[in-house]
Protein backbone atom coordinates (compact mmCIF):
# COMPACT_ATOMS: atom_id res chain seq x y z
CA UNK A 1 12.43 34.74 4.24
CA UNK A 2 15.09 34.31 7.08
CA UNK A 3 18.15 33.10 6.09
CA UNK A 4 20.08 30.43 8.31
CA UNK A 5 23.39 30.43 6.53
CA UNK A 6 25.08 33.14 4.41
CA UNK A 7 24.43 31.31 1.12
CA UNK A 8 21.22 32.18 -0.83
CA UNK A 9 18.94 29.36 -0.10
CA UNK A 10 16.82 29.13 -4.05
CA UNK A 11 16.24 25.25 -3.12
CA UNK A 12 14.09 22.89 -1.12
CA UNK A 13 12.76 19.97 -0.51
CA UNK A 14 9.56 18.79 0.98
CA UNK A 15 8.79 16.12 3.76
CA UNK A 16 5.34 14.42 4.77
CA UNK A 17 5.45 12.35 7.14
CA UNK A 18 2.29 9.48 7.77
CA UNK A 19 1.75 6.17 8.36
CA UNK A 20 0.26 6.02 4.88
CA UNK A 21 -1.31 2.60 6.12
CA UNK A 22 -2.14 2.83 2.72
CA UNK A 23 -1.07 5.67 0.70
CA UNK A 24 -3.58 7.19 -1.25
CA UNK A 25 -4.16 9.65 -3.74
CA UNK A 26 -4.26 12.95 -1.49
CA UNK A 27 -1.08 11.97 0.19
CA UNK A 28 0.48 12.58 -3.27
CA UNK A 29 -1.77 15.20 -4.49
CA UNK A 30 -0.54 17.68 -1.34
CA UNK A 31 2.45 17.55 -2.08
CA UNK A 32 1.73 18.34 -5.44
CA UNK A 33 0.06 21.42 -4.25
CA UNK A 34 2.79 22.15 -1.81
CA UNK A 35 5.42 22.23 -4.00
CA UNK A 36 3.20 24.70 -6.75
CA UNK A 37 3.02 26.45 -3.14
CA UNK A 38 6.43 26.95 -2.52
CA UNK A 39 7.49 27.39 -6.03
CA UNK A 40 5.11 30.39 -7.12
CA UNK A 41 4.61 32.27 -3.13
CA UNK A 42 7.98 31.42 -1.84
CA UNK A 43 10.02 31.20 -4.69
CA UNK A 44 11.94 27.98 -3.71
CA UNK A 45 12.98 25.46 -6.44
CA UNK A 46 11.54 22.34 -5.25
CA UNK A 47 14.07 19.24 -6.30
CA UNK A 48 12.77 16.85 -4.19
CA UNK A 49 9.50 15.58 -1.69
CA UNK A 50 9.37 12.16 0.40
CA UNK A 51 7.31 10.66 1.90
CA UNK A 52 8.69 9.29 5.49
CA UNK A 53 6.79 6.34 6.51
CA UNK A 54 6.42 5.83 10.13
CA UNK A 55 8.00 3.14 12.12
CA UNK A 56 5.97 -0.85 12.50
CA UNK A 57 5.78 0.02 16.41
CA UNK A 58 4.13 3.23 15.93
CA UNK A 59 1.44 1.51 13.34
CA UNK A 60 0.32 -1.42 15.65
CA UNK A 61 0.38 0.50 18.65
CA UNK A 62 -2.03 2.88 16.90
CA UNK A 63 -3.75 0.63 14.54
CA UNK A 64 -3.31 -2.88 16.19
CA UNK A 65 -4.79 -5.40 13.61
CA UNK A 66 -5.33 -2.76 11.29
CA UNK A 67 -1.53 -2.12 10.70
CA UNK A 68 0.36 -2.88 7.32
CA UNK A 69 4.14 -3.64 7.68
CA UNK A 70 6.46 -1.08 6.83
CA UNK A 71 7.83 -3.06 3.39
CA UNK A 72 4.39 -3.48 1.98
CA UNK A 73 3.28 0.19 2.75
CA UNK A 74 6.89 1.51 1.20
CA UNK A 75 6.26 -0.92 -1.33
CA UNK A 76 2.33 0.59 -2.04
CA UNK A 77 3.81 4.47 -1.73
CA UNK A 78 6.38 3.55 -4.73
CA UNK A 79 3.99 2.01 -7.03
CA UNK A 80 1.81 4.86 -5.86
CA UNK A 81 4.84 7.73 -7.28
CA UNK A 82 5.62 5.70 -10.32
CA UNK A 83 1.79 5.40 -11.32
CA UNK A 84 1.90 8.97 -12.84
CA UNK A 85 4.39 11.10 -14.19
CA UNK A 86 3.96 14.28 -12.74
CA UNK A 87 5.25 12.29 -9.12
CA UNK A 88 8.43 11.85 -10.49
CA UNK A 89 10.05 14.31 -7.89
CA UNK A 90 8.75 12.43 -4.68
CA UNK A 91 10.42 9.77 -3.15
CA UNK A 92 9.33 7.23 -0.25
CA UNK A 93 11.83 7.10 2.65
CA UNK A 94 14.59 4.82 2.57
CA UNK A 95 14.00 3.69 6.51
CA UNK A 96 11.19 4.07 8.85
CA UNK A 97 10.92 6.73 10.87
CA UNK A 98 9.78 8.44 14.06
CA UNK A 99 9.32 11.70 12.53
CA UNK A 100 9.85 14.07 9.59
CA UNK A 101 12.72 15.64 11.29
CA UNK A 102 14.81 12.65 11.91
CA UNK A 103 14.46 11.78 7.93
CA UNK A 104 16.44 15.03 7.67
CA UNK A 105 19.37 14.02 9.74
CA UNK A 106 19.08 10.91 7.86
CA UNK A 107 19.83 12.56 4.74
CA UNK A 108 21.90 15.87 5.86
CA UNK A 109 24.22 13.00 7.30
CA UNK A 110 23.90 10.95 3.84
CA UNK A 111 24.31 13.92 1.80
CA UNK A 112 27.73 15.42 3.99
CA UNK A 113 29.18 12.28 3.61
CA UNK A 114 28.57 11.68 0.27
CA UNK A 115 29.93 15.53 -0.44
CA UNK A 116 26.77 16.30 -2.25
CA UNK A 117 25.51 20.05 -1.89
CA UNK A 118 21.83 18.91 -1.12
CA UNK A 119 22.28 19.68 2.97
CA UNK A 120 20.53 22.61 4.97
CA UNK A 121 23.08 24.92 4.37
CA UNK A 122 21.77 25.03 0.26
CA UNK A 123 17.98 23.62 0.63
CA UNK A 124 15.11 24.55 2.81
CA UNK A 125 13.28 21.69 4.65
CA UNK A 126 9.54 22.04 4.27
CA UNK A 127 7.44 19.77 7.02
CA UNK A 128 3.93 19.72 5.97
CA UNK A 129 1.53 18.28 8.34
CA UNK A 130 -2.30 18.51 8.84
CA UNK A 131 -4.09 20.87 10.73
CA UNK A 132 -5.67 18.11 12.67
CA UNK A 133 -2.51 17.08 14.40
CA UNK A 134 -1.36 20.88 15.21
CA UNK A 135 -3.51 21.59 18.32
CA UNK A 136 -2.51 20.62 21.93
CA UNK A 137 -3.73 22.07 25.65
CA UNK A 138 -7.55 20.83 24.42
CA UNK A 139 -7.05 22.75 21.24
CA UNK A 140 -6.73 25.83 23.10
CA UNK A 141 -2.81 26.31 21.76
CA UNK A 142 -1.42 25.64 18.58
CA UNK A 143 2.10 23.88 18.85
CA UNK A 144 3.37 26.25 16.51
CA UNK A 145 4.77 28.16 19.29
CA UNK A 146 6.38 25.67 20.51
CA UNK A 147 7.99 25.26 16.97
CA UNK A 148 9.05 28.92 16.93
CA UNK A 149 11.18 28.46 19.61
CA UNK A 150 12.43 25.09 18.84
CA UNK A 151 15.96 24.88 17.70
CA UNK A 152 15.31 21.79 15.13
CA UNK A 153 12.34 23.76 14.14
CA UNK A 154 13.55 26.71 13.35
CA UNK A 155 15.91 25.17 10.68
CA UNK A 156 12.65 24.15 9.05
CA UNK A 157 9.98 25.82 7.83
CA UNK A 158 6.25 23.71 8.56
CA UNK A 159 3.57 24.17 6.90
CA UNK A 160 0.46 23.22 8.37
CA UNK A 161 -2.68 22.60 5.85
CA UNK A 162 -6.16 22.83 6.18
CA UNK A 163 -8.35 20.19 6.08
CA UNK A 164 -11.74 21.16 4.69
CA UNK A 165 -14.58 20.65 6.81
CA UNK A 166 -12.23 19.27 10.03
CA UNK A 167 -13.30 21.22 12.73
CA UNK A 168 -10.38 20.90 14.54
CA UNK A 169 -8.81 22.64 11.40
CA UNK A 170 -11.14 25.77 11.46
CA UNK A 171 -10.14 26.54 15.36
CA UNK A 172 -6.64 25.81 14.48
CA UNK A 173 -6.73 28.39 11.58
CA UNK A 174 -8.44 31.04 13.95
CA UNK A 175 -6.01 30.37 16.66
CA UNK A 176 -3.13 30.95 14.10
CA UNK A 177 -4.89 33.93 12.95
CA UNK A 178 -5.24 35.35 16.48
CA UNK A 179 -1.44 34.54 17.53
CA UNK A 180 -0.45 35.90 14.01
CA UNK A 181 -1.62 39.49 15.09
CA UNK A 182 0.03 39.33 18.33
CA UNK A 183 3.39 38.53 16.40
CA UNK A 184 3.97 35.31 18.31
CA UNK A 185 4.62 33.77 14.69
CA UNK A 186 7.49 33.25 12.91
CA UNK A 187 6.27 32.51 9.28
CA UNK A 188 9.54 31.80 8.31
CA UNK A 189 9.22 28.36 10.64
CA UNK A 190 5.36 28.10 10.02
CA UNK A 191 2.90 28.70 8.42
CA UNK A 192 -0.84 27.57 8.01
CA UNK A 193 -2.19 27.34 4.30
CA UNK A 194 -5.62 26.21 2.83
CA UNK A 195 -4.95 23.94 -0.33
CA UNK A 196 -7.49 22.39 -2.09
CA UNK A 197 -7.17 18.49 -1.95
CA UNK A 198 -9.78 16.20 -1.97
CA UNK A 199 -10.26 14.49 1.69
CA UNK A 200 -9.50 10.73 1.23
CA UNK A 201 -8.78 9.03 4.04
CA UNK A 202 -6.64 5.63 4.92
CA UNK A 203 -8.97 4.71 7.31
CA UNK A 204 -12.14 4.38 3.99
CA UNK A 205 -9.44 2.17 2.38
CA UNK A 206 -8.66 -0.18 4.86
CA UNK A 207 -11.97 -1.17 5.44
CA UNK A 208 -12.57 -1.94 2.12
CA UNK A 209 -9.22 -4.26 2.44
CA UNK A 210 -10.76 -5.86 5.44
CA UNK A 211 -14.45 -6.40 3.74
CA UNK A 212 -12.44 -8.03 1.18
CA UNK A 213 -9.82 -9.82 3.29
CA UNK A 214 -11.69 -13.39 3.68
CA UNK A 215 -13.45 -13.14 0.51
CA UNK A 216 -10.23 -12.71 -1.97
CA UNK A 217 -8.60 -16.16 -2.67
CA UNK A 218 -5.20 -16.84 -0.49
CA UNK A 219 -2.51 -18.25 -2.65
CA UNK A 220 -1.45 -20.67 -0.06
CA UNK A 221 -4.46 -22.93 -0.11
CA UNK A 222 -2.73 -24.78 -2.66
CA UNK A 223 -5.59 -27.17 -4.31
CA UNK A 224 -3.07 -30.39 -3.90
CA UNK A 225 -3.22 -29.75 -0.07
CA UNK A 226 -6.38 -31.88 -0.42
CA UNK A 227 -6.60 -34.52 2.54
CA UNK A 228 -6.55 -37.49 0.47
CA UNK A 229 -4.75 -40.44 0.14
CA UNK A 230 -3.62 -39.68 -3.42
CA UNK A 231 -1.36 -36.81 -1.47
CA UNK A 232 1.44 -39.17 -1.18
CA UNK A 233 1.83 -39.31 -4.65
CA UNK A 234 2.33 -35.33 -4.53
CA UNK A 235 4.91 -34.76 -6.86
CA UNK A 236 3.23 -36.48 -9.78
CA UNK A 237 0.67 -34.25 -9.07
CA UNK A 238 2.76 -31.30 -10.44
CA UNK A 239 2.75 -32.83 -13.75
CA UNK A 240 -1.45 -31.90 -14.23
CA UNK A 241 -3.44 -29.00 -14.22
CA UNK A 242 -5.29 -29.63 -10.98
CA UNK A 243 -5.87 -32.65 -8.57
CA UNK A 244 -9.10 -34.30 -9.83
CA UNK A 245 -7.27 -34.56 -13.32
CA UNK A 246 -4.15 -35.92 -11.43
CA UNK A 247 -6.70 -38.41 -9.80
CA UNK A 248 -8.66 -39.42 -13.13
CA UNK A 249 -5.87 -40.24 -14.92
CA UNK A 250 -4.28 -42.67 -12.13
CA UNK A 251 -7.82 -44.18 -12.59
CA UNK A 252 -7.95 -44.65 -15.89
CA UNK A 253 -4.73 -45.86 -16.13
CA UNK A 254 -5.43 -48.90 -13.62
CA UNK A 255 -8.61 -49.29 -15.92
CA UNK A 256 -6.23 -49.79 -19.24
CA UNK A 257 -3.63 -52.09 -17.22
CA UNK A 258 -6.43 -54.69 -16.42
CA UNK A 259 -7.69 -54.59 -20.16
CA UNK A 260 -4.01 -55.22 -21.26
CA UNK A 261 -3.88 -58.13 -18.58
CA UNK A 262 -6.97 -59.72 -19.69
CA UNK A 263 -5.91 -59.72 -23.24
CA UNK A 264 -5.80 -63.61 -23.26
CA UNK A 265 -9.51 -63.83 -22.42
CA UNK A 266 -12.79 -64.71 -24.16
CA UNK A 267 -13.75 -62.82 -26.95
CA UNK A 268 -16.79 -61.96 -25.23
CA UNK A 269 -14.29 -60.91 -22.15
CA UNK A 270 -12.37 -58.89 -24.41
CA UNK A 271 -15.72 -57.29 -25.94
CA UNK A 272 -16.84 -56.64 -22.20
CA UNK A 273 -13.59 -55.33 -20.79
CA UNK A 274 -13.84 -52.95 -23.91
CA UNK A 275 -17.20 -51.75 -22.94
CA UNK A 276 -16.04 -50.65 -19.42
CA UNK A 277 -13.20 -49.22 -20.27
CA UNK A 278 -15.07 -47.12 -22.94
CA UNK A 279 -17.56 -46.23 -20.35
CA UNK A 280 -14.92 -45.72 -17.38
CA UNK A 281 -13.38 -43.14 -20.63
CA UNK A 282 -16.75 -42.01 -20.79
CA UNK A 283 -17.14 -41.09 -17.28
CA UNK A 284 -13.59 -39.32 -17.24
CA UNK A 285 -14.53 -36.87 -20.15
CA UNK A 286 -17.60 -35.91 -18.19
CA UNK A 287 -16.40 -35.89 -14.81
CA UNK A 288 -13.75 -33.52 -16.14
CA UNK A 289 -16.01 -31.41 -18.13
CA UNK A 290 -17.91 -30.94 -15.24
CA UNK A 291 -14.40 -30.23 -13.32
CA UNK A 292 -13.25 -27.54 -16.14
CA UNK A 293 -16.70 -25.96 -15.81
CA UNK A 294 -16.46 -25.69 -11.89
CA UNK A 295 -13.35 -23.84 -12.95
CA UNK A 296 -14.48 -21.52 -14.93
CA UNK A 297 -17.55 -20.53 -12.69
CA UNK A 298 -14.66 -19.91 -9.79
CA UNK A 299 -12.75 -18.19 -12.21
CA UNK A 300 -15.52 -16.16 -13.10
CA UNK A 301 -16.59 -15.59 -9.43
CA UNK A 302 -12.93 -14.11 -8.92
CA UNK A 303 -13.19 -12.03 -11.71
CA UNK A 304 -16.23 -10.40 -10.60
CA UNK A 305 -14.85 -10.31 -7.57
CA UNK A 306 -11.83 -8.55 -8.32
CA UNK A 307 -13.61 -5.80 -10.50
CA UNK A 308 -15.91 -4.89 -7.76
CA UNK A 309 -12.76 -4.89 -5.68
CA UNK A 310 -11.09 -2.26 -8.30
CA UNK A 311 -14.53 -0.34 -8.25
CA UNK A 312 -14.72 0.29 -4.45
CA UNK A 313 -11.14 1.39 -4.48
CA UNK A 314 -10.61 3.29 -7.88
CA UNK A 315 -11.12 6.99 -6.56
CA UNK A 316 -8.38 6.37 -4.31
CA UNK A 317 -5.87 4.27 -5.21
CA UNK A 318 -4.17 3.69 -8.61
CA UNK A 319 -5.03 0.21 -10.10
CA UNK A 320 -0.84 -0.94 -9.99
CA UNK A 321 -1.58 -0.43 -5.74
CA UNK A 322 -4.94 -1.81 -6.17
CA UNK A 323 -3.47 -4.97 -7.93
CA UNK A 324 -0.89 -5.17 -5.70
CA UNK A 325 -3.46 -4.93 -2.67
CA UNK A 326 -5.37 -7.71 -4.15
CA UNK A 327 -2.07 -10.00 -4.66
CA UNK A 328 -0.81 -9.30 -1.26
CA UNK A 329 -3.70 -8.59 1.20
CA UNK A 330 -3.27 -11.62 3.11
CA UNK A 331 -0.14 -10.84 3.76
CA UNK A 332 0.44 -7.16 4.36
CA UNK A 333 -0.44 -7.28 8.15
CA UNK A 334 1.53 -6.93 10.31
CA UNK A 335 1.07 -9.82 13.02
CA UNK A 336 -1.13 -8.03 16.67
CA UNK A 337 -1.68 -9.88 19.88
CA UNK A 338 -4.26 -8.44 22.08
C-alpha cells in the first residue's frame, strides 16, 4: 500500500456514512466485516469505525414524511453499538454531516488541536460505501475514477461493497473488473469487495414504524384531558389513579356529607339515608371494578401489541432500539410540509 507520509501507517479507522433512518443490524455488521477486512488482507490495526449520520435537510428532502431527526437516529445508532459487545470500537458521529469526508476534517481538526496522534499522517481513513451508490453516466462509469484522481480521495482509501443480488452491484463489480485490467485503478484509493452481510434494509423498518404509528398509544393523550366539567378541579385529580376514580370519589363524598347533615332526622330517615349511601357505595365498588377491568383489557391490548411490535422488528433491530422506537415513535419525525 501507498504511503502518503514518511511514517509507517499500521493504523486506521473506518467511516460509513448513511442516513441510518433507522440503523439496523447490517449497518453494524459491515463494519464488522470491514474491519476483519482490513485487519487480516491489509494489515491495518483498526482502533476506531463511526458511523456519520447525514444531515436533517438531506433526510426530508429524500425521505419527506418518512424522515427521523438527526437526535433520535444518533440516539437509535448508540443504543444500537452499546447493544453488543463486540461494537465497542464504533462510534456514531458527534455532528451531522454531508459526507464521510467532511467527518474526517472534523476529527483531523479535533485531533491536531487536541495534539493527539490519531490524524492522517498515523491512520488510514477507510470510506466504505455500497455498490449501489458507486455508478454514474447511466451506470456506464464507476465514480471510482473520479476518486483516483481526486485529491481528498486519494488520502483515503474507499471501499466499495457488494450488495448481493443488487443488480446495480453486479455491473458495478464487472465495470471495476474491466477498468482494473486497463490499470485505471488505484487500489490503494479503492477498492470493490464482496462481504457477506445479510441485506436489511431501513426502508422494511420504517414501514413497520409507520403500520404501527397510529396504533401504539401517544403519551400525550393524558386521560385527565377528558372534556368534562370535573377538569377544573385538575390538580386534585393528580392525587388518584385515573379520572373516573377521581370522579367517584367526589361523588361519594357529596353522598356521605348529606348523610352527616341529615343526622338529626327520623330514624326511619336515618335508616333510609343509610340504605342509599350503602347502595351509592355499592355502585362505586362496581363501577370501579368494571373501570379496573377496562384497564387491564387496554393494558393487555398494549401488551400484545407491543410483542407483535418486537416480533416484526426482532431480525433487525436490537430490542433496547426497538423499545426505544416504541417509546418515541410519535415523536421521532421530523416535521414535512408538502
Amino acid at each position: 500500500m501507498s504511503q502518503t507520509s514518511s511514517k509507517q501507517i499500521t493504523k486506521g479507522r473506518i467511516l460509513l456514512g448513511g442516513s441510518f433512518n433507522p440503523v439496523h443490524f447490517s449497518h453494524v455488521e459491515l463494519l464488522c466485516k470491514v474491519k476483519d477486512y482490513c485487519e487480516t488482507r491489509l494489515n491495518l490495526k483498526i482502533i476506531n469505525a463511526y458511523l456519520v449520520i447525514t444531515t436533517d435537510k438531506y433526510v426530508s428532502n429524500k425521505l419527506h414524511n418518512e424522515a427521523m431527526s438527526f437526535i433520535h437516529r444518533k440516539n437509535l445508532c448508540d443504543i444500537m453499538i452499546q447493544s453488543q459487545q463486540k461494537y465497542s470500537f464504533i462510534q456514531s458521529s458527534k455532528k451531522e454531516c454531508s459526507s464521510a469526508l467532511q467527518y474526517i476534517e472534523y476529527l483531523d481538526k479535533n485531533n491536531n488541536n487536541n495534539n493527539s496522534n490519531d490524524n492522517d499522517e498515523y491512520v488510514k481513513n477507510i470510506i466504505v460505501m455500497g455498490a449501489d451508490k458507486i455508478l454514474t453516466n447511466n451506470n456506464s462509469q464507476g465514480k471510482w475514477l473520479r476518486y483516483c484522481q481526486n485529491e481528498n480521495h486519494i488520502k483515503c482509501l474507499t471501499l466499495c461493497v457488494g450488495r448481493e443480488g443488487c443488480e446495480d452491484s453486479k455491473i458495478a463489480y464487472q465495470l471495476y473488473l474491466s477498468d482494473k485490467k486497463l490499470n485505471l485503478i488505484n487500489t490503494d484509493v479503492f477498492q470493490f469487495v464482496n462481504l457477506n452481510v445479510d441485506d436489511l434494509s431501513s426502508t422494511n423498518v420504517r414501514k413497520i414504524l409507520l403500520q404501527y404509528k397510529n396504533l401504539i398509544p401517544n403519551k400525550d393523550n393524558d386521560i385527565g384531558n377528558n372534556n368534562d366539567n370535573d377538569n377544573n378541579n385538575y390538580n386534585d385529580f393528580n392525587n388518584y389513579n385515573n379520572y373516573n376514580d377521581y370522579k367517584n370519589n367526589k361523588k361519594y363524598n357529596r353522598n356521605k356529607n348529606n348523610f352527616t347533615n341529615n343526622n338529626n332526622n327520623t330514624n326511619d330517615s336515618h335508616d333510609s339515608d343509610n340504605k342509599n349511601c350503602d347502595n351509592d357505595d355499592n355502585n362505586n365498588k362496581n363501577q370501579n371494578n368494571d373501570n379496573n377491568n377496562n384497564n387491564d383489557n387496554n393494558e393487555n391490548e398494549t401488551a400484545n401489541l407491543k410483542n407483535r411490535f418486537i416480533v416484526a422488528l426482532g431480525n433487525m433491530l436490537p430490542l433496547e432500539d426497538i423499545n426505544y422506537l416504541w417509546n418515541h415513535i410519535h415523536e421521532i419525525w421530523l416535521p414535512f410540509k408538502q
